[in-house]
Protein backbone atom coordinates (compact mmCIF):
# COMPACT_ATOMS: atom_id res chain seq x y z
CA UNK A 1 152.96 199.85 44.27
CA UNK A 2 154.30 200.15 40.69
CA UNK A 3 151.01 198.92 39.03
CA UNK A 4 148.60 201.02 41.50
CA UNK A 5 151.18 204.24 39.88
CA UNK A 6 150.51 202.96 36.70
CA UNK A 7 146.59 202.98 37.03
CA UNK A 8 146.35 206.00 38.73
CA UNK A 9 148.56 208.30 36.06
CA UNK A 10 146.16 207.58 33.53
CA UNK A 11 143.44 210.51 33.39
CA UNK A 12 140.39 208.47 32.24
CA UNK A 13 141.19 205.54 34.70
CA UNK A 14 141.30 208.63 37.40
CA UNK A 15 137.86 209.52 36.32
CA UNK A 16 136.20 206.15 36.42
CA UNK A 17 137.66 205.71 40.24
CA UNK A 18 135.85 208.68 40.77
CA UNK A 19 132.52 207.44 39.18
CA UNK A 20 132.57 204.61 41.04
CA UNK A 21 133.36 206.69 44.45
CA UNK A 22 130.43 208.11 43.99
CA UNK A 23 128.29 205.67 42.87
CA UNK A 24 129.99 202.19 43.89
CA UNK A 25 128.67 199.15 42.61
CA UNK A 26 128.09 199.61 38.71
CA UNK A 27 127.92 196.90 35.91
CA UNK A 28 130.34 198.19 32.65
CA UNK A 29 126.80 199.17 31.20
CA UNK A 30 126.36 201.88 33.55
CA UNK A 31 130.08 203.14 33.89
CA UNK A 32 130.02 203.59 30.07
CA UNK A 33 126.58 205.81 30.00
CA UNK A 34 127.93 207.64 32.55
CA UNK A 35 131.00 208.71 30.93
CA UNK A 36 129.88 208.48 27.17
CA UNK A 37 132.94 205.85 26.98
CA UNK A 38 132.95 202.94 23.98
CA UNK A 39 133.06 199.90 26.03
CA UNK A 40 135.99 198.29 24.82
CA UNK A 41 137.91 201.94 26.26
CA UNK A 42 136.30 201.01 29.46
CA UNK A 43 136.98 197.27 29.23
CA UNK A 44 140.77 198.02 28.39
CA UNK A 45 140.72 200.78 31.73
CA UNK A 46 138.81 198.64 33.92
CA UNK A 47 141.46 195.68 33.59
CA UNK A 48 144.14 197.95 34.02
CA UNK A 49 142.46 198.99 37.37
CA UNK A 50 141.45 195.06 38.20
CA UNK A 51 144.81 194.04 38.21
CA UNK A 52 146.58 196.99 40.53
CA UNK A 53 143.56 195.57 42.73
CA UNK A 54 142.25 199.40 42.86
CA UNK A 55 138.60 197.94 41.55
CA UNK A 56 137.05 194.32 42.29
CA UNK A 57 134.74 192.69 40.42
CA UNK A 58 131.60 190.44 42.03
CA UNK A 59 129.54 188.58 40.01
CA UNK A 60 125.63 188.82 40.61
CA UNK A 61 124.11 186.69 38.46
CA UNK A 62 125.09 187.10 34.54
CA UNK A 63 126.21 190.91 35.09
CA UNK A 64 129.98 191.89 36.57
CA UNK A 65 129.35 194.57 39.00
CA UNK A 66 132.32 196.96 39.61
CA UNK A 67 133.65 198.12 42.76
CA UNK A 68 136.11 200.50 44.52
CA UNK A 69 138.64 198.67 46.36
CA UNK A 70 139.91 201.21 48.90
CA UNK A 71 142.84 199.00 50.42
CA UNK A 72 145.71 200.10 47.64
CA UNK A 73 144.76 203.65 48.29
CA UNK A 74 144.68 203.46 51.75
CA UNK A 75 148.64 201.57 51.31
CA UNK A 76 149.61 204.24 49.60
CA UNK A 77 148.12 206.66 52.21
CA UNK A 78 150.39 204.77 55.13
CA UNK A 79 153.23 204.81 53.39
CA UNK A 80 153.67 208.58 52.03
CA UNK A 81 150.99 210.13 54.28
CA UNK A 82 151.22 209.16 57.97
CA UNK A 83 154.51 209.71 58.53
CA UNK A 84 154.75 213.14 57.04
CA UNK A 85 152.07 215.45 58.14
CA UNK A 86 149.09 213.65 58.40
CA UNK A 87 147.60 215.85 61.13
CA UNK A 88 148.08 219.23 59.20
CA UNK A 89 146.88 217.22 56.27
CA UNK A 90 143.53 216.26 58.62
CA UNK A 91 142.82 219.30 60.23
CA UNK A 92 142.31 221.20 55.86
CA UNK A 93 140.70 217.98 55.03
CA UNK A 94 137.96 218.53 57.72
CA UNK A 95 137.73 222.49 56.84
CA UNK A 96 137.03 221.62 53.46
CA UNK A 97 134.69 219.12 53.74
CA UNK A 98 132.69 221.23 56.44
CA UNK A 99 133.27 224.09 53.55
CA UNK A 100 131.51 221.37 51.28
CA UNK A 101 128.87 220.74 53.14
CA UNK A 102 127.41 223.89 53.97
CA UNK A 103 127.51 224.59 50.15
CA UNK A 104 125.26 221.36 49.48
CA UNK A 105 121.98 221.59 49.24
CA UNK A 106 119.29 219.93 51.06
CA UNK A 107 118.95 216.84 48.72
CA UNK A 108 119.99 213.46 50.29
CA UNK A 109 122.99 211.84 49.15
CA UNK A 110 123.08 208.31 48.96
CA UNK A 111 125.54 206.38 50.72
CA UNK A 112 127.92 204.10 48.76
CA UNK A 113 128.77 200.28 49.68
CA UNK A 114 131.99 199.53 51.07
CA UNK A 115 133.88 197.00 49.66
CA UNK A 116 137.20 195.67 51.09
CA UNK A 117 139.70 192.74 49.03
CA UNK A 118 142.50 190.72 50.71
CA UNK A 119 144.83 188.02 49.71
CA UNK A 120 145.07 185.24 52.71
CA UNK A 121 147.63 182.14 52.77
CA UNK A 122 144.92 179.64 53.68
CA UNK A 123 142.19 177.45 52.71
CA UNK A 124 138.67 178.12 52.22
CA UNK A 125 137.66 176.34 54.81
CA UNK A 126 140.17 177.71 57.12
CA UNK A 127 138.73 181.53 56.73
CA UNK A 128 135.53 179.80 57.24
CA UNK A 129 136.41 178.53 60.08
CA UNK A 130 137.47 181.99 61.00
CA UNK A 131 134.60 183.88 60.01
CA UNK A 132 132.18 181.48 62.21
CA UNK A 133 134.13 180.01 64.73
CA UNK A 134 133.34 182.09 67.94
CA UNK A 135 136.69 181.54 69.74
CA UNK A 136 138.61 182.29 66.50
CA UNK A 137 136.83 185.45 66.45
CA UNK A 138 137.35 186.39 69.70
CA UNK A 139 140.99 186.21 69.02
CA UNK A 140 141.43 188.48 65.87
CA UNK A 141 138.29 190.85 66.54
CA UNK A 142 138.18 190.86 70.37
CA UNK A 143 134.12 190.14 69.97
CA UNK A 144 132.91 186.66 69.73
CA UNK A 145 130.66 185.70 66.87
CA UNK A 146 128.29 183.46 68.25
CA UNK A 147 125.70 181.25 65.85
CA UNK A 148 124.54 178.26 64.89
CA UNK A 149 125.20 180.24 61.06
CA UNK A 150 121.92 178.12 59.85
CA UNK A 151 120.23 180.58 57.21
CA UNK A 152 117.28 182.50 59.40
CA UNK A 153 119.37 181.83 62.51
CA UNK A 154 120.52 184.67 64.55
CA UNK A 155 123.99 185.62 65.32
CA UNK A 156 125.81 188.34 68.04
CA UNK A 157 129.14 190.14 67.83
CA UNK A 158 129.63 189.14 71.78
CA UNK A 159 132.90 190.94 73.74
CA UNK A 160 135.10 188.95 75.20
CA UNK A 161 135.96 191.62 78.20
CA UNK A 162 133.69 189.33 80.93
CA UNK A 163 131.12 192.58 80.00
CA UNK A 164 128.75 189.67 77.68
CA UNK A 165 127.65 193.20 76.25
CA UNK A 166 126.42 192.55 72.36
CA UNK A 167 127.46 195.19 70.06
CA UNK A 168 126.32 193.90 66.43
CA UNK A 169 123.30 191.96 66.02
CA UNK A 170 122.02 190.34 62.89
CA UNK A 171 120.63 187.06 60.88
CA UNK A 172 121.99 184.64 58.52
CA UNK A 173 120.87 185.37 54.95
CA UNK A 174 122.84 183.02 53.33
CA UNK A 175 125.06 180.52 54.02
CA UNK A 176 127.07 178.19 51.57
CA UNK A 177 130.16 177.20 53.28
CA UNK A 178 133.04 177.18 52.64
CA UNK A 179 132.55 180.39 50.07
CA UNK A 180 129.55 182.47 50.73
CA UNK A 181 128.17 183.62 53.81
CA UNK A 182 125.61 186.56 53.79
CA UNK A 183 124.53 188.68 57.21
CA UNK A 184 122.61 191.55 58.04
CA UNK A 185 124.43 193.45 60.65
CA UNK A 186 122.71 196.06 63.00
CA UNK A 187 125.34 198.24 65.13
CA UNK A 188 122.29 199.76 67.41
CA UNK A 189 120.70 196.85 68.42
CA UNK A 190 119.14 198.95 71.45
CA UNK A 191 118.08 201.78 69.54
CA UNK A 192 114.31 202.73 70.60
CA UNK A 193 113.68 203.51 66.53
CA UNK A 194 116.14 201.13 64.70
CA UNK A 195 115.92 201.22 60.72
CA UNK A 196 117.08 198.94 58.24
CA UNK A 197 120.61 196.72 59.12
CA UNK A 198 122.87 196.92 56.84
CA UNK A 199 124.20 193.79 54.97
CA UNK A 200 127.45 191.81 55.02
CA UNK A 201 128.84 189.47 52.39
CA UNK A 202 131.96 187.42 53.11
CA UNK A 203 132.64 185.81 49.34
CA UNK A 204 135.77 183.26 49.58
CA UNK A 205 137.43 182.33 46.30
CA UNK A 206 140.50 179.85 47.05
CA UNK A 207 142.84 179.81 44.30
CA UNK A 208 145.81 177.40 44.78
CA UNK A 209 147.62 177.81 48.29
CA UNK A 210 145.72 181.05 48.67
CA UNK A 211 142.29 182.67 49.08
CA UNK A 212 140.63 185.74 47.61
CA UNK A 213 138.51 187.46 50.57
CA UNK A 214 135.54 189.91 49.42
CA UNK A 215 133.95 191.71 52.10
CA UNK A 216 130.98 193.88 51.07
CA UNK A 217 128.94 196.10 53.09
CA UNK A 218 126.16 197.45 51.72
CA UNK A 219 122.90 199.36 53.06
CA UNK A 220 124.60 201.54 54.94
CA UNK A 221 122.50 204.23 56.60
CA UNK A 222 124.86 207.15 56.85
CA UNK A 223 128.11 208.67 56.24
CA UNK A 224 129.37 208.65 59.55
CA UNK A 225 129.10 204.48 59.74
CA UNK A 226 130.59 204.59 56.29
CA UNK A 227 133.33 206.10 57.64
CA UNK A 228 133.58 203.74 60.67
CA UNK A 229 133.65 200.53 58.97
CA UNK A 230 136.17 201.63 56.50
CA UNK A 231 138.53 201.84 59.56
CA UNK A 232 137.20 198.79 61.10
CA UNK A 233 137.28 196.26 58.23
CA UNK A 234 141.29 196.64 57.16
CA UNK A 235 141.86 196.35 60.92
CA UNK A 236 139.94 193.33 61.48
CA UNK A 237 141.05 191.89 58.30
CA UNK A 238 144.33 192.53 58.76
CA UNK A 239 144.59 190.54 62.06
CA UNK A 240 142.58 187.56 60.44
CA UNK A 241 144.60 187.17 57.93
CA UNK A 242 148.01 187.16 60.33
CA UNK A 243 146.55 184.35 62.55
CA UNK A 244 145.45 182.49 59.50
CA UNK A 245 149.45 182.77 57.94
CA UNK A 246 151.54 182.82 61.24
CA UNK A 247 149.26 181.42 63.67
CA UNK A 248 149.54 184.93 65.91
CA UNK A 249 147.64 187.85 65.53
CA UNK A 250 149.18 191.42 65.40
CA UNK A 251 151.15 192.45 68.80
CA UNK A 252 148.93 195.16 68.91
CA UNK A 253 145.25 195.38 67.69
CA UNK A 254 145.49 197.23 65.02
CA UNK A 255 141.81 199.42 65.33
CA UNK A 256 143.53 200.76 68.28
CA UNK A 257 146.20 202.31 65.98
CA UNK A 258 143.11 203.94 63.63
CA UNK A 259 142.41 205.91 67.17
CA UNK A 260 145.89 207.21 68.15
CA UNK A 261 146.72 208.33 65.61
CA UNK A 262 142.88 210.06 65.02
């Protein structure tokens, strides 16, 4: 907590958390046109950020493209939010955002990728094993991922309730176990006019005893599965990475909370 204080006191390191909220996913190049910033300021701002874990960094190719890491935030949200007066808190939040949108104007707005970083006790190739085995799945996300996970094969977020309904469809884009494995994931798989699926990247970077987990959704179509998946993804991720370190999952499952407490 000390070093996500730290980050967020500074002014300029407020403003490039903003940039990249509304644009996420920008190489240092871009963050510095944006805000007319010498790049060795940025540099110096961006590490700052790196380190309290409020911003991630994925490489694509020879450029280091920045991202918003929303889990610190959302921490600090748990801890000095929820138990206070969340609710109240909810109900002026949703007034001014409705305020917000009627004073928008027709113009699109295009919807940011999510990206999600946690810090497992495991091996790489035991969250691979978790990210493709179908009965581990079924145990931390109550859906079994079902594939052969060959790149071009199809795969099916399956529930486990004795329903065999399929939620999530998709295909393997890539897959380089145990480190890389890229999906496209469509949530309306019955829809009569389905568009574009979005895409998921699962990037594993073991380090020692532990492993570095990168989730990255990107594509999205709209705001309101934007705001789904950023409830889903800490939920799901938080229960993976309890089997993986104690063996159990959470006594409760935790997207259940997200609900109750909506």
């Amino acid at each position: 907590m000390d070093s996500v204080f730290k980050a967020l006191a500074d002014p300029t390191r407020r403003l490039l958390l903003d940039r990249l909220r509304e644009q996420n996913g920008q190489t240092l190049r871009e963050l510095c046109e944006r805000l007319g910033m010498a790049r060795q300021s940025a540099t110096q701002h961006l590490d700052i950020l790196v380190r309290a874990n409020l911003v991630t960094v994925v490489r694509r190719g020879r450029e280091r493209v920045h991202y918003l890491n929303p889990a610190p935030i959302h921490e600090l949200e748990e801890r000095w939010i929820s138990g206070f007066d969340k609710p109240r808190l909810q109900a002026i939040s949703a007034i001014k955002h409705q305020a917000e949108e009627y004073a928008m104007t027709n113009a699109t707005t295009p919807v940011p990728d999510y990206v999600y970083v946690t810090y497992i006790r495991a091996s790489a190739e035991q969250v691979w094993q978790a990210l493709t085995d179908a009965d581990l799945t079924a145990r931390y996300w109550g859906h079994a991922n079902v594939s052969d996970w060959q790149p071009g094969s199809a795969w099916e977020h399956r529930r486990v309730d004795g329903s065999g309904k399929i939620d999530v469809v998709g295909r393997v884009l890539k897959a380089e176990p145990p480190t890389r494995l890229v999906i496209t994931f469509d949530d309306a798989p019955d829809a009569e006019s389905p568009g574009k699926p979005s895409v998921v990247t699962f990037l594993v970077e073991p380090h020692q005893d532990i492993v570095r987990l990168t989730v990255t959704h990107e594509n999205l179509p709209n705001q309101e599965m934007l705001g789904g998946i950023s409830a889903g993804w800490p939920a799901v991720l938080a229960n993976l990475k309890s089997m993986l370190e104690t063996g159990e999952v959470l006594p409760q499952a935790p997207w259940e909370m997200t609900r109750a407490h909506t």
